[in-house]
Protein backbone atom coordinates (compact mmCIF):
# COMPACT_ATOMS: atom_id res chain seq x y z
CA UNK A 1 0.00 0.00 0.00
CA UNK A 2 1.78 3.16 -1.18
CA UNK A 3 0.94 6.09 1.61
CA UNK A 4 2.61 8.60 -0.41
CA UNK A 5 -0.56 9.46 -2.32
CA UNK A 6 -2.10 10.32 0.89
CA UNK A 7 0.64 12.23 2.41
CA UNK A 8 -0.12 15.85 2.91
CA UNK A 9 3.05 18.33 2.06
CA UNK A 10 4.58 20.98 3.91
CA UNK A 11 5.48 24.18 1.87
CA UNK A 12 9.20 24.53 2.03
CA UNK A 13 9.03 27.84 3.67
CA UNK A 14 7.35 26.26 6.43
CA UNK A 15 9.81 23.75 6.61
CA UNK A 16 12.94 25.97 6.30
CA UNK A 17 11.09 28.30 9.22
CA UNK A 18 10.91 25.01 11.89
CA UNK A 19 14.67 24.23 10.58
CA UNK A 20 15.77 27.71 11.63
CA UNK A 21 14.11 27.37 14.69
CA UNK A 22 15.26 24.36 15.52
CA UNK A 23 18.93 25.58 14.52
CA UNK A 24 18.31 28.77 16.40
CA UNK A 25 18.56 26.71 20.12
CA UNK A 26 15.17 28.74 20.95
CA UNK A 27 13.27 25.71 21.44
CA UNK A 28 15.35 23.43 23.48
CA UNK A 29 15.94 26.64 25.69
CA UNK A 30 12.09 26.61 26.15
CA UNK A 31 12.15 23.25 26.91
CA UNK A 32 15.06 22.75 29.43
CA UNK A 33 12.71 25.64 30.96
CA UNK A 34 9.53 23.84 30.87
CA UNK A 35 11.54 20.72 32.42
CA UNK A 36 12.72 22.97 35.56
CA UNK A 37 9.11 24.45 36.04
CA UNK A 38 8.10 21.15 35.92
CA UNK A 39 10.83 19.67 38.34
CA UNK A 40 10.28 22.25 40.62
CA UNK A 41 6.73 22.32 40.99
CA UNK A 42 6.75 17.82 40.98
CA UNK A 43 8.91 19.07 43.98
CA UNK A 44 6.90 21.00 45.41
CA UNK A 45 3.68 18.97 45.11
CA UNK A 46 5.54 15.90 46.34
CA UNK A 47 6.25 17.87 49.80
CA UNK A 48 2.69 19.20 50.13
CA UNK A 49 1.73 15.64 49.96
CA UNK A 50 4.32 14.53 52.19
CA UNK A 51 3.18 17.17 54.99
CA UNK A 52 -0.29 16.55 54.31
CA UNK A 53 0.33 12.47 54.75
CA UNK A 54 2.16 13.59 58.09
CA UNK A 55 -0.42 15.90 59.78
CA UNK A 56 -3.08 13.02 58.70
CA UNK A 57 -0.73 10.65 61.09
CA UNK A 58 -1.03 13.38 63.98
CA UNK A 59 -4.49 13.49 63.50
CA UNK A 60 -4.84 9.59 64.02
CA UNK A 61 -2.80 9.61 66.83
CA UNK A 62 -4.68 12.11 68.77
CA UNK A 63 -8.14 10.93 67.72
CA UNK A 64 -6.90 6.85 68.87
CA UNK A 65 -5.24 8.62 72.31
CA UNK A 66 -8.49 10.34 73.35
CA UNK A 67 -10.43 6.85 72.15
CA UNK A 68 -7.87 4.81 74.37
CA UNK A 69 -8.54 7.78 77.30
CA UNK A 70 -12.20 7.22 77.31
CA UNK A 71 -12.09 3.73 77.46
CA UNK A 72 -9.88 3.63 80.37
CA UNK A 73 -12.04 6.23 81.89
CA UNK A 74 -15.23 4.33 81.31
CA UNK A 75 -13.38 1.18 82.67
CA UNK A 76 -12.60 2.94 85.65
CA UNK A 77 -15.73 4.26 86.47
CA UNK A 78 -17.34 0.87 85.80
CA UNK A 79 -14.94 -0.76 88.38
CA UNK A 80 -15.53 2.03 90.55
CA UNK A 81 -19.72 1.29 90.44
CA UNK A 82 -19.00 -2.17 91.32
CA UNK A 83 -17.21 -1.60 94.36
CA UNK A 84 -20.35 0.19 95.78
């Protein structure tokens, strides 16, 4: 199956434009940019998660602390309401 019937061209202008371009250094500039922005904000997102992740932890821990302190509280009083 020949695809070259099919194949749409590019004027040469067009072409000779992206060549310059691409010879100029412009683009990979943008794109080393566009990699740091990137990097930096992964980065950044990663350590928001990180912190969030962290204070969820706290959160458990005081929550399961205060459980635990009830318990042993309603124990108590229990084994207090016995005795009389």
């Amino acid at each position: 199956m020949c695809f070259s019937k099919y194949q749409q061209r590019l004027p040469y202008d067009l072409l000779s434009s992206l060549a310059n371009v691409l010879l100029d250094g412009t683009v990979f500039e943008i794109v080393a940019s566009l990699r740091e922005v990137q990097q930096l904000e992964e980065r950044n997102l990663s350590n928001k998660r990180i912190k969030l992740i962290n204070e969820h932890k706290c959160r458990f821990v005081s929550i399961f602390t205060f459980i635990y302190f009830l318990f042993i509280l309603c124990f108590w009083f229990y084994k207090i309401q016995l005795k009389f």
